[in-house]
PDB file of N, CA and C in Angstrom:
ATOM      1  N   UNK A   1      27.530 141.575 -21.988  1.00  0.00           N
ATOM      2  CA  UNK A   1      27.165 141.784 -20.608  1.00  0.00           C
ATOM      3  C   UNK A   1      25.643 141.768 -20.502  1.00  0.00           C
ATOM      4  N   UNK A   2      25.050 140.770 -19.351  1.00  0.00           N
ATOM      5  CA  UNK A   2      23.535 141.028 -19.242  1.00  0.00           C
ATOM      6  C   UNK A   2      23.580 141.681 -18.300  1.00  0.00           C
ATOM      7  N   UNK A   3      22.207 142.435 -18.278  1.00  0.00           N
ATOM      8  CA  UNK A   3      21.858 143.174 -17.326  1.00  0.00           C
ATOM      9  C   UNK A   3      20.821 142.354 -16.500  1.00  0.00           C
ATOM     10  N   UNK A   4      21.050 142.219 -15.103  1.00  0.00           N
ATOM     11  CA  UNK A   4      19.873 141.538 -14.131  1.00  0.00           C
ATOM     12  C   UNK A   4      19.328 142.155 -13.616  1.00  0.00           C
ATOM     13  N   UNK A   5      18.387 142.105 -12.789  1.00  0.00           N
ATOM     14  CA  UNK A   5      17.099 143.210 -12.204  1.00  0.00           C
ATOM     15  C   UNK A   5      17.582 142.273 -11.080  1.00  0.00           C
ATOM     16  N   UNK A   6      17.836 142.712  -9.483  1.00  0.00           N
ATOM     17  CA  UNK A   6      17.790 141.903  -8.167  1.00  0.00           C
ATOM     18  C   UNK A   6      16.511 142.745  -7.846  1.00  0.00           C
ATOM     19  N   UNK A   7      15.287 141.745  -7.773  1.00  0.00           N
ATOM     20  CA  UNK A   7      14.213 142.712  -6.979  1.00  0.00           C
ATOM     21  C   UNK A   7      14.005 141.816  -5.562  1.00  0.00           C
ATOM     22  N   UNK A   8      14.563 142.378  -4.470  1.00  0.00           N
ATOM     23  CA  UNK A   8      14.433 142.218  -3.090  1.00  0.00           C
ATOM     24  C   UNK A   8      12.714 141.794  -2.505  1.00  0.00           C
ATOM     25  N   UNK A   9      12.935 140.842  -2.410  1.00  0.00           N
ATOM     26  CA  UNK A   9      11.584 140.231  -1.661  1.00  0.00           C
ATOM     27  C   UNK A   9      11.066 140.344  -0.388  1.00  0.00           C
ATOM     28  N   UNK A  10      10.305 140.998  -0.275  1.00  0.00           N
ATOM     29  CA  UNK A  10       9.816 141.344   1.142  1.00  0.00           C
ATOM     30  C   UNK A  10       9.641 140.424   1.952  1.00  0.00           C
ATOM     31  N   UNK A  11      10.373 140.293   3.473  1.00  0.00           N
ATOM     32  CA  UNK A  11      10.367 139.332   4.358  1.00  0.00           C
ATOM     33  C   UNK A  11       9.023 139.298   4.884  1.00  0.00           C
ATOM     34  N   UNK A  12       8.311 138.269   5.330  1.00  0.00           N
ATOM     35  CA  UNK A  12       7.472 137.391   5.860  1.00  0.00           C
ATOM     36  C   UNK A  12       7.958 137.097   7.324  1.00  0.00           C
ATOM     37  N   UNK A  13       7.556 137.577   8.642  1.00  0.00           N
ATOM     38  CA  UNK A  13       8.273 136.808   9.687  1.00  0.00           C
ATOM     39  C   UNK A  13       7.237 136.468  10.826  1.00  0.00           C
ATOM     40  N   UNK A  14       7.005 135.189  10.906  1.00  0.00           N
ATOM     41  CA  UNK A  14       6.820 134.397  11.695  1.00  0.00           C
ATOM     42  C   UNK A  14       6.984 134.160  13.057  1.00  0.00           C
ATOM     43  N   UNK A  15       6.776 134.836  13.858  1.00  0.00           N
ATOM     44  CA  UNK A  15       6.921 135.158  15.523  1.00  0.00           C
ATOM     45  C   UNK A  15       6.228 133.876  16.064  1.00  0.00           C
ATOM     46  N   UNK A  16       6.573 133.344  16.174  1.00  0.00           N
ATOM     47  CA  UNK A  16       6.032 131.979  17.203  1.00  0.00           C
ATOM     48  C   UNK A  16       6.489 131.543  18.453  1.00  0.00           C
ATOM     49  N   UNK A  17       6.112 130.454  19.160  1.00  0.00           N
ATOM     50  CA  UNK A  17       6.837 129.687  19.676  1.00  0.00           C
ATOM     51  C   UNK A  17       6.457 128.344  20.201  1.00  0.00           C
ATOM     52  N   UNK A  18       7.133 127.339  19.885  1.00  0.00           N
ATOM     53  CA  UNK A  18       7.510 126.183  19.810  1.00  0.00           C
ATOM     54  C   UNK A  18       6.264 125.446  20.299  1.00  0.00           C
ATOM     55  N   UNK A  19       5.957 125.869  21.527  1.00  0.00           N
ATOM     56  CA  UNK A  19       4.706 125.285  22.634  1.00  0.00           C
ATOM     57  C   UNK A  19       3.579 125.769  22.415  1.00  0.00           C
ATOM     58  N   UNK A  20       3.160 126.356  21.514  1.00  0.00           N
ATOM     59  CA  UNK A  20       1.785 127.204  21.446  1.00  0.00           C
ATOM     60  C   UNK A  20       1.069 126.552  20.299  1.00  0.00           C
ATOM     61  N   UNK A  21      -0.164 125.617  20.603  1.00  0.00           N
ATOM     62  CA  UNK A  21      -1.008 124.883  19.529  1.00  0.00           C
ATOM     63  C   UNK A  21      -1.109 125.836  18.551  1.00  0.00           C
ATOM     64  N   UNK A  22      -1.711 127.307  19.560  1.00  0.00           N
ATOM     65  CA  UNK A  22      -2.483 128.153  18.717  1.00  0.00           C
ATOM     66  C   UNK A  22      -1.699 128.957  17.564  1.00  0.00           C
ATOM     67  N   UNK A  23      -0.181 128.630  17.410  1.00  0.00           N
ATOM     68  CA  UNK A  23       1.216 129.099  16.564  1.00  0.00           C
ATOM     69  C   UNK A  23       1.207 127.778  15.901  1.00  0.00           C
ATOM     70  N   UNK A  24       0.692 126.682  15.859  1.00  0.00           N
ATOM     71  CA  UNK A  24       0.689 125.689  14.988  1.00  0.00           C
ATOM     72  C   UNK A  24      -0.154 126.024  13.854  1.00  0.00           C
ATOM     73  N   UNK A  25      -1.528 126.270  14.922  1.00  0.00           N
ATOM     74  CA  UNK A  25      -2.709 126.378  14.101  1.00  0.00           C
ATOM     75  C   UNK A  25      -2.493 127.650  12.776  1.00  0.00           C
ATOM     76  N   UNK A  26      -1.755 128.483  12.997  1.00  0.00           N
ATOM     77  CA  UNK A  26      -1.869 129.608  12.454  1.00  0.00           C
ATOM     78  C   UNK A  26      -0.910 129.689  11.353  1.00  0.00           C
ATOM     79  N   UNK A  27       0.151 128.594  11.616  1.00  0.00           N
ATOM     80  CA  UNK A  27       1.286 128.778  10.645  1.00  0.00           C
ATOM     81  C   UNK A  27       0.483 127.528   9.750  1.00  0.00           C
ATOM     82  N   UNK A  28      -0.393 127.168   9.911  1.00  0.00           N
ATOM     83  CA  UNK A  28      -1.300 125.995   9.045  1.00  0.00           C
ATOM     84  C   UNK A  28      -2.090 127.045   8.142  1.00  0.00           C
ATOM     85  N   UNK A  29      -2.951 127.766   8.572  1.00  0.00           N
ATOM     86  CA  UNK A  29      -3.840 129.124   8.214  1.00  0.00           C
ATOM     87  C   UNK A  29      -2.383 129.686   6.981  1.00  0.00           C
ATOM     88  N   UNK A  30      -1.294 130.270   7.381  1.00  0.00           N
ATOM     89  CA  UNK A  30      -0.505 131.302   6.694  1.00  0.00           C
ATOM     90  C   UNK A  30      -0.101 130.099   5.604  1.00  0.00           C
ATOM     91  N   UNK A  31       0.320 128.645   5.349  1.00  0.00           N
ATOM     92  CA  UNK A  31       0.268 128.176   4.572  1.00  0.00           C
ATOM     93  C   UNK A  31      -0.222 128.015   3.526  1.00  0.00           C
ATOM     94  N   UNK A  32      -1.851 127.924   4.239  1.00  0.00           N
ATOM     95  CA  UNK A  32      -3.391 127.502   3.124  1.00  0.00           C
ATOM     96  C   UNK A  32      -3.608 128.885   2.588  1.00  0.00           C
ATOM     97  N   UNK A  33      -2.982 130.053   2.797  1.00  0.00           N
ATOM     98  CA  UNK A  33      -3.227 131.344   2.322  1.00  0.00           C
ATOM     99  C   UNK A  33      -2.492 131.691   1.293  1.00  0.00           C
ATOM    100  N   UNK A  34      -0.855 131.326   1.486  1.00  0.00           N
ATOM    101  CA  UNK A  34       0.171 130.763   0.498  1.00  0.00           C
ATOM    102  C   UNK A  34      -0.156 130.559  -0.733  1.00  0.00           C
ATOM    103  N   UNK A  35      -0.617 129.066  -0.276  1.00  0.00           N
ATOM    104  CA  UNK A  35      -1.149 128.181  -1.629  1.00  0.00           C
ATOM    105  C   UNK A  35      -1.990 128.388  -2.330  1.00  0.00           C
ATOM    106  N   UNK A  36      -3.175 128.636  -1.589  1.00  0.00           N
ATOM    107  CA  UNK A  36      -4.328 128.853  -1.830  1.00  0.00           C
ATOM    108  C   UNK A  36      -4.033 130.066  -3.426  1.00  0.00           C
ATOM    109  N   UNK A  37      -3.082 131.188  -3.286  1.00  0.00           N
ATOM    110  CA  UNK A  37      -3.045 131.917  -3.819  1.00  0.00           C
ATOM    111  C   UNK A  37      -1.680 132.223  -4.294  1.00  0.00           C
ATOM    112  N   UNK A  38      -0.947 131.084  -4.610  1.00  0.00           N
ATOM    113  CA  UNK A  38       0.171 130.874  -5.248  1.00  0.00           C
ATOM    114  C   UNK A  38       1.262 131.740  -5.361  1.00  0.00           C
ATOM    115  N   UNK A  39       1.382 132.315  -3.973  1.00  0.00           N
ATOM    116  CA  UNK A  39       2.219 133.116  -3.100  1.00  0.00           C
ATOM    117  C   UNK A  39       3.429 132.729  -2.680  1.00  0.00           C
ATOM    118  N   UNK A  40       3.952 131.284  -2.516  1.00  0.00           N
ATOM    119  CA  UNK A  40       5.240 130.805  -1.889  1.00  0.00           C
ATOM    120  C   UNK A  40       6.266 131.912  -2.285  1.00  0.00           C
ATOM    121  N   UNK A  41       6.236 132.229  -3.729  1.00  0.00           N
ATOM    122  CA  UNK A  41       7.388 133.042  -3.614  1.00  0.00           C
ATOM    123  C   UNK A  41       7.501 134.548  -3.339  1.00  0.00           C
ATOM    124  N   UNK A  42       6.192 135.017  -3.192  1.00  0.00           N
ATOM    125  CA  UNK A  42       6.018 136.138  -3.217  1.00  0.00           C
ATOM    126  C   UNK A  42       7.147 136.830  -2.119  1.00  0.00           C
ATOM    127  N   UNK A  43       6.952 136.141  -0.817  1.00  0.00           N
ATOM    128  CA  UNK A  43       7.738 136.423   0.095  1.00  0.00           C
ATOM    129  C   UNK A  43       9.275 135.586   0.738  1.00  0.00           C
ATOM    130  N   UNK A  44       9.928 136.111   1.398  1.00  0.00           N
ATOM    131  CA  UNK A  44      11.022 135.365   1.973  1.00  0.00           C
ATOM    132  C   UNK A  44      10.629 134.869   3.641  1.00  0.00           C
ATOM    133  N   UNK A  45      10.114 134.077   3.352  1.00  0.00           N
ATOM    134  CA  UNK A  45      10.003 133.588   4.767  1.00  0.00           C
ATOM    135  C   UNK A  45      11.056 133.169   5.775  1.00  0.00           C
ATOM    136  N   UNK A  46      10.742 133.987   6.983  1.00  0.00           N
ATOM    137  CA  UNK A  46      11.499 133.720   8.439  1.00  0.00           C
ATOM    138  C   UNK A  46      10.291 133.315   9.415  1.00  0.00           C
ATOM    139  N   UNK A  47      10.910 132.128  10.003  1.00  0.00           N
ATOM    140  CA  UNK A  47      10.545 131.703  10.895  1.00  0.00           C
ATOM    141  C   UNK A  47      11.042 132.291  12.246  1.00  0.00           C
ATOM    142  N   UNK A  48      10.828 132.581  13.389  1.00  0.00           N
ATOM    143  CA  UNK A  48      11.565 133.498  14.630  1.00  0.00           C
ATOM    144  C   UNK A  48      11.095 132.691  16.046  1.00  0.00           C
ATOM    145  N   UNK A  49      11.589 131.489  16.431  1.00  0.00           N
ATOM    146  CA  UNK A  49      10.912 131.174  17.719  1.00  0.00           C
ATOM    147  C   UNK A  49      11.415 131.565  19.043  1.00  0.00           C
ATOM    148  N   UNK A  50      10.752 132.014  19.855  1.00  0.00           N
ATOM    149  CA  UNK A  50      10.998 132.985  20.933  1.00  0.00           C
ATOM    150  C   UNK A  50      11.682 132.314  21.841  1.00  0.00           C
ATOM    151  N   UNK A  51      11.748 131.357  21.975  1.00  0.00           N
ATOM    152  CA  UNK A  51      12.666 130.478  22.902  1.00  0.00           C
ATOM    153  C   UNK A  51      14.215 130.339  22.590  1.00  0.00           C
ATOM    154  N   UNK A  52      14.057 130.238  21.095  1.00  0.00           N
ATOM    155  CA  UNK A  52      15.366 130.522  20.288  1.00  0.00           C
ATOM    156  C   UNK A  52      16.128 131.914  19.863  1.00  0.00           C
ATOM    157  N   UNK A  53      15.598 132.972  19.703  1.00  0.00           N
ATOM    158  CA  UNK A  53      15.653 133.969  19.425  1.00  0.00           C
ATOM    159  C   UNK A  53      14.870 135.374  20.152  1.00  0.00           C
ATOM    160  N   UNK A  54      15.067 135.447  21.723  1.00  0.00           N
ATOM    161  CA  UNK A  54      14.202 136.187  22.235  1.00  0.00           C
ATOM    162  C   UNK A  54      14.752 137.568  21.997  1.00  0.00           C
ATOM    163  N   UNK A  55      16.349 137.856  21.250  1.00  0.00           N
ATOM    164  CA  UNK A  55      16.414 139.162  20.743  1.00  0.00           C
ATOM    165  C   UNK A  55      15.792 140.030  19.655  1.00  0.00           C
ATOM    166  N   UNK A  56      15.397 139.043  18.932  1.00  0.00           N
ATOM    167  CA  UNK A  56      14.214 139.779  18.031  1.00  0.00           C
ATOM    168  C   UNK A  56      13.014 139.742  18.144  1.00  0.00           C
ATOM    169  N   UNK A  57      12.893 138.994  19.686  1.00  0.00           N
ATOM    170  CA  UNK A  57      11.104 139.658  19.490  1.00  0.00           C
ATOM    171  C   UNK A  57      11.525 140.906  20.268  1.00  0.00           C
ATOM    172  N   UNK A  58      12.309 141.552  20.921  1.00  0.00           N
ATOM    173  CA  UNK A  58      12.584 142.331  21.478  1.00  0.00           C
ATOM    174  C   UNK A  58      12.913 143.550  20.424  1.00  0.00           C
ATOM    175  N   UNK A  59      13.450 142.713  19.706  1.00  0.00           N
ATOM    176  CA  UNK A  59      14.110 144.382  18.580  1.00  0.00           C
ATOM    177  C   UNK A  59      12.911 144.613  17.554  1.00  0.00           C
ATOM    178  N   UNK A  60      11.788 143.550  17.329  1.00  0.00           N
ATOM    179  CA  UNK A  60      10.791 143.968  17.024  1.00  0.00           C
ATOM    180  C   UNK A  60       9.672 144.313  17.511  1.00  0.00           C
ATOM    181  N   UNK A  61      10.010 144.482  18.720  1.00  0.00           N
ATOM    182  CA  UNK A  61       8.452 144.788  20.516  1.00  0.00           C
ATOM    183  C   UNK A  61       7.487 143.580  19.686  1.00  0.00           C
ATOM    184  N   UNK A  62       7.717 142.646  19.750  1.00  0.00           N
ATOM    185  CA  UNK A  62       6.396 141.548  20.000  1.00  0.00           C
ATOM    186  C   UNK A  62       6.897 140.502  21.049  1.00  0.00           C
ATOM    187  N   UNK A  63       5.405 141.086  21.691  1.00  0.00           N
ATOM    188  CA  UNK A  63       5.043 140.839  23.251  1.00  0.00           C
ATOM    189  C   UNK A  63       3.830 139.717  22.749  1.00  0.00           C
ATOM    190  N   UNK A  64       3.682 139.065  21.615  1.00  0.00           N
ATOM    191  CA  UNK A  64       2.187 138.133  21.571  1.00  0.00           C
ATOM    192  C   UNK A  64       2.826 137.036  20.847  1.00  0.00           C
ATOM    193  N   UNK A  65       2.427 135.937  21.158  1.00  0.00           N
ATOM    194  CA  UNK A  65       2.736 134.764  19.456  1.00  0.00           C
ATOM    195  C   UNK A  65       1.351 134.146  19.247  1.00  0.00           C
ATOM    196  N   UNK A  66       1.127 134.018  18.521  1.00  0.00           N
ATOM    197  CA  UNK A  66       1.760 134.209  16.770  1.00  0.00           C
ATOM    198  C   UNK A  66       1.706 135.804  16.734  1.00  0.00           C
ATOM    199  N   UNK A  67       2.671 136.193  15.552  1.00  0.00           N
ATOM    200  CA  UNK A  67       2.720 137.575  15.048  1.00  0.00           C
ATOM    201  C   UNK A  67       3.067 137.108  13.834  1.00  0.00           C
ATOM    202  N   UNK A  68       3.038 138.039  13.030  1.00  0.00           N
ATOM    203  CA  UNK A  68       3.235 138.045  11.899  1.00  0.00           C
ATOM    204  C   UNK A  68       3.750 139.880  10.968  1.00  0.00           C
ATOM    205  N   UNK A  69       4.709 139.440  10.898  1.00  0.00           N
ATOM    206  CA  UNK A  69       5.123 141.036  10.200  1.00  0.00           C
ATOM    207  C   UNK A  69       5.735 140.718   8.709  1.00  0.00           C
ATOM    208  N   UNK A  70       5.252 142.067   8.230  1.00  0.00           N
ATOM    209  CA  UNK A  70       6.080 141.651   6.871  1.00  0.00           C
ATOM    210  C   UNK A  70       6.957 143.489   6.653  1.00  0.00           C
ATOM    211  N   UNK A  71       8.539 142.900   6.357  1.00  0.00           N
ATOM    212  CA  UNK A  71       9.672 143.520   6.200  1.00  0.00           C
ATOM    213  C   UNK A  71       9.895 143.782   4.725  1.00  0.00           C
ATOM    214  N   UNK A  72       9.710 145.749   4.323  1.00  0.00           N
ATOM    215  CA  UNK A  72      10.615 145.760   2.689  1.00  0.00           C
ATOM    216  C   UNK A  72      11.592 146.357   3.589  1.00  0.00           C
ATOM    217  N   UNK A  73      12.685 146.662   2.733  1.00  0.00           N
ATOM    218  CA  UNK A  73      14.029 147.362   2.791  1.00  0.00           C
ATOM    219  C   UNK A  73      14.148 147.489   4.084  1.00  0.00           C
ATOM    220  N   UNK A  74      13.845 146.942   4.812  1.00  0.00           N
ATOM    221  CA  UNK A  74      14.991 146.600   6.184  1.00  0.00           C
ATOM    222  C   UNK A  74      13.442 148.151   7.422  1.00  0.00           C
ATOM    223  N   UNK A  75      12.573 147.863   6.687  1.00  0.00           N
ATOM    224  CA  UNK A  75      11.497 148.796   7.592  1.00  0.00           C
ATOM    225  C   UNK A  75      10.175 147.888   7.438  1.00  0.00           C
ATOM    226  N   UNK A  76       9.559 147.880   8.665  1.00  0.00           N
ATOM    227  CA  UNK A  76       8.630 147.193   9.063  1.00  0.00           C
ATOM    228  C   UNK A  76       7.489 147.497   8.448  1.00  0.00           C
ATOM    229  N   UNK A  77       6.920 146.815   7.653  1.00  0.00           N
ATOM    230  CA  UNK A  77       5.736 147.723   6.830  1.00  0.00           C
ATOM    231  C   UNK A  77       4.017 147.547   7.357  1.00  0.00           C
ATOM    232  N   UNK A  78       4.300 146.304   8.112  1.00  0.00           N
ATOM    233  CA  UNK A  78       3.128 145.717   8.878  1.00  0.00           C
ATOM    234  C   UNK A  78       3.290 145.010   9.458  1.00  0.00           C
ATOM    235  N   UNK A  79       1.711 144.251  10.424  1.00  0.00           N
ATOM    236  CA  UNK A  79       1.733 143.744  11.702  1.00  0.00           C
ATOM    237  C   UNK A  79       0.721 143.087  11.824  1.00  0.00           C
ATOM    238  N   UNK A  80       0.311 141.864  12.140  1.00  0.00           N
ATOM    239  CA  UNK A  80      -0.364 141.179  12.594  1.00  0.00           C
ATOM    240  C   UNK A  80      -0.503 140.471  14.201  1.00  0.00           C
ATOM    241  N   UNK A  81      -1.049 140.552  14.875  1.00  0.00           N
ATOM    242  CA  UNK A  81      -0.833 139.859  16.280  1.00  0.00           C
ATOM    243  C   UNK A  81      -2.109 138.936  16.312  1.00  0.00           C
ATOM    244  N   UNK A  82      -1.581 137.846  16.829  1.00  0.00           N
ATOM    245  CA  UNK A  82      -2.467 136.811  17.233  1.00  0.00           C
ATOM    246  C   UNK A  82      -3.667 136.762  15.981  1.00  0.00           C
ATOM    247  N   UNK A  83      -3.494 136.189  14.964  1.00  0.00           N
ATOM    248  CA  UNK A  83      -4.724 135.919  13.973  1.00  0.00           C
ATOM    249  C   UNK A  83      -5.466 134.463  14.463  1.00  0.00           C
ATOM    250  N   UNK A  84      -6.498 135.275  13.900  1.00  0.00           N
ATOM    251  CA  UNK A  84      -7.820 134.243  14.224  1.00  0.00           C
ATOM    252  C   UNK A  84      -7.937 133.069  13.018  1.00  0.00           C
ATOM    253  N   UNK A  85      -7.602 133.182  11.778  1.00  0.00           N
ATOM    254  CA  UNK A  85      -8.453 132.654  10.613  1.00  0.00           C
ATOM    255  C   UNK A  85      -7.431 132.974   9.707  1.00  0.00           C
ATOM    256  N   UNK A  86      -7.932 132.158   8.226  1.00  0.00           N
ATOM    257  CA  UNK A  86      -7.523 132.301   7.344  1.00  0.00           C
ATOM    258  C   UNK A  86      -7.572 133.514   6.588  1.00  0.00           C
ATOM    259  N   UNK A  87      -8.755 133.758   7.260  1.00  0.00           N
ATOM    260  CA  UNK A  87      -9.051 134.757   5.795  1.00  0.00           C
ATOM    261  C   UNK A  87      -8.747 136.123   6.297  1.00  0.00           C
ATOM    262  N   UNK A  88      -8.828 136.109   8.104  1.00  0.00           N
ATOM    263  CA  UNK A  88      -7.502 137.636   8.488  1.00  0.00           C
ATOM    264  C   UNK A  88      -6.150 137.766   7.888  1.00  0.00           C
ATOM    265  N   UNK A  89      -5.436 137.041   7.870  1.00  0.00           N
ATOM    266  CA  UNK A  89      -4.169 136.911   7.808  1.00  0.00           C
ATOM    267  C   UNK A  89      -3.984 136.891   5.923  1.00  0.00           C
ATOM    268  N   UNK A  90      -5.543 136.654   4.965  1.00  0.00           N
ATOM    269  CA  UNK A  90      -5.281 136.784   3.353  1.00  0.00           C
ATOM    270  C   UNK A  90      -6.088 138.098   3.663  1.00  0.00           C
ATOM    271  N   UNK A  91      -6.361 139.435   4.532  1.00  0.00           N
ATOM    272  CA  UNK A  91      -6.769 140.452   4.057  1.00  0.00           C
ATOM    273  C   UNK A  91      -5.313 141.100   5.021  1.00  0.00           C
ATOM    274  N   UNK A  92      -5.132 140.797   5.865  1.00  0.00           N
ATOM    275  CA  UNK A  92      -3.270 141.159   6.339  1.00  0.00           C
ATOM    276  C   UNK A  92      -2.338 141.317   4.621  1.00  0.00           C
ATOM    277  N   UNK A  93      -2.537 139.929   4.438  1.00  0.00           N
ATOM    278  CA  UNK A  93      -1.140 140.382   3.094  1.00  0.00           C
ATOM    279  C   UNK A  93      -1.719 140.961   2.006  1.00  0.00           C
ATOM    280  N   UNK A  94      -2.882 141.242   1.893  1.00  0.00           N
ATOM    281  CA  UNK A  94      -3.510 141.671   0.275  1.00  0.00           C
ATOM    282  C   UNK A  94      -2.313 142.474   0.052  1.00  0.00           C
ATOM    283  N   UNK A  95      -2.134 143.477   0.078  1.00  0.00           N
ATOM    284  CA  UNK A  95      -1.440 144.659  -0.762  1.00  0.00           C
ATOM    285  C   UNK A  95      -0.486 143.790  -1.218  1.00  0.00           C
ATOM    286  N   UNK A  96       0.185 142.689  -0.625  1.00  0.00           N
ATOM    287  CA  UNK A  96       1.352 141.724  -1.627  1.00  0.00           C
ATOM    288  C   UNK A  96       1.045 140.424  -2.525  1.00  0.00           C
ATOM    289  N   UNK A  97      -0.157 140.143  -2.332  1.00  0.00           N
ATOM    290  CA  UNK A  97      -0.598 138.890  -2.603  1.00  0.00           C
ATOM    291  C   UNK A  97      -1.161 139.099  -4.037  1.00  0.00           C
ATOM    292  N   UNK A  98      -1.185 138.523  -4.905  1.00  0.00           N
ATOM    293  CA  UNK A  98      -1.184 137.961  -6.242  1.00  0.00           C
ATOM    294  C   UNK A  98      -2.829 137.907  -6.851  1.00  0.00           C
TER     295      UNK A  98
END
């Protein structure tokens, strides 16, 4: 019998929506922050577009897009609204980032 370790990956979620350059621009930024620092897996990324899913911006009160939250064990651990830059959104995830 092996023994496995399941270590649960903290969700990444992506509040956007569809029509907003400035939710293009930013999910470009959360990419180059990614890579930049060889993060892809760090997190489980969700995407959430408000046109598609307006019950969870509701069950998470975001009233702005872009947002950005990151989820452990099913509790909200942080928050980002409307980022400017790259390098907000790589001092947003430090405490997870590599």
């Amino acid at each position: 019998m092996t023994n496995t370790v399941h270590i649960e990956l903290p969700g990444l979620v992506f509040f956007y929506s569809g029509v907003s350059g400035h939710c293009r621009r930013v999910e470009g930024f959360l990419a180059q922050v990614l890579q930049r620092r060889h993060n892809h897996e760090t997190f489980r990324l969700h995407r959430v577009d408000r046109e598609s899913h307006p019950e969870l911006f509701e069950r998470f009160e975001v009233a702005e897009v872009p947002t950005l939250a990151v989820v452990e064990g099913k509790k909200l651990r942080s928050r980002l609204v409307t980022p400017k830059s790259c390098r907000e959104i790589e001092r947003f995830l430090a405490p997870w980032l590599r």
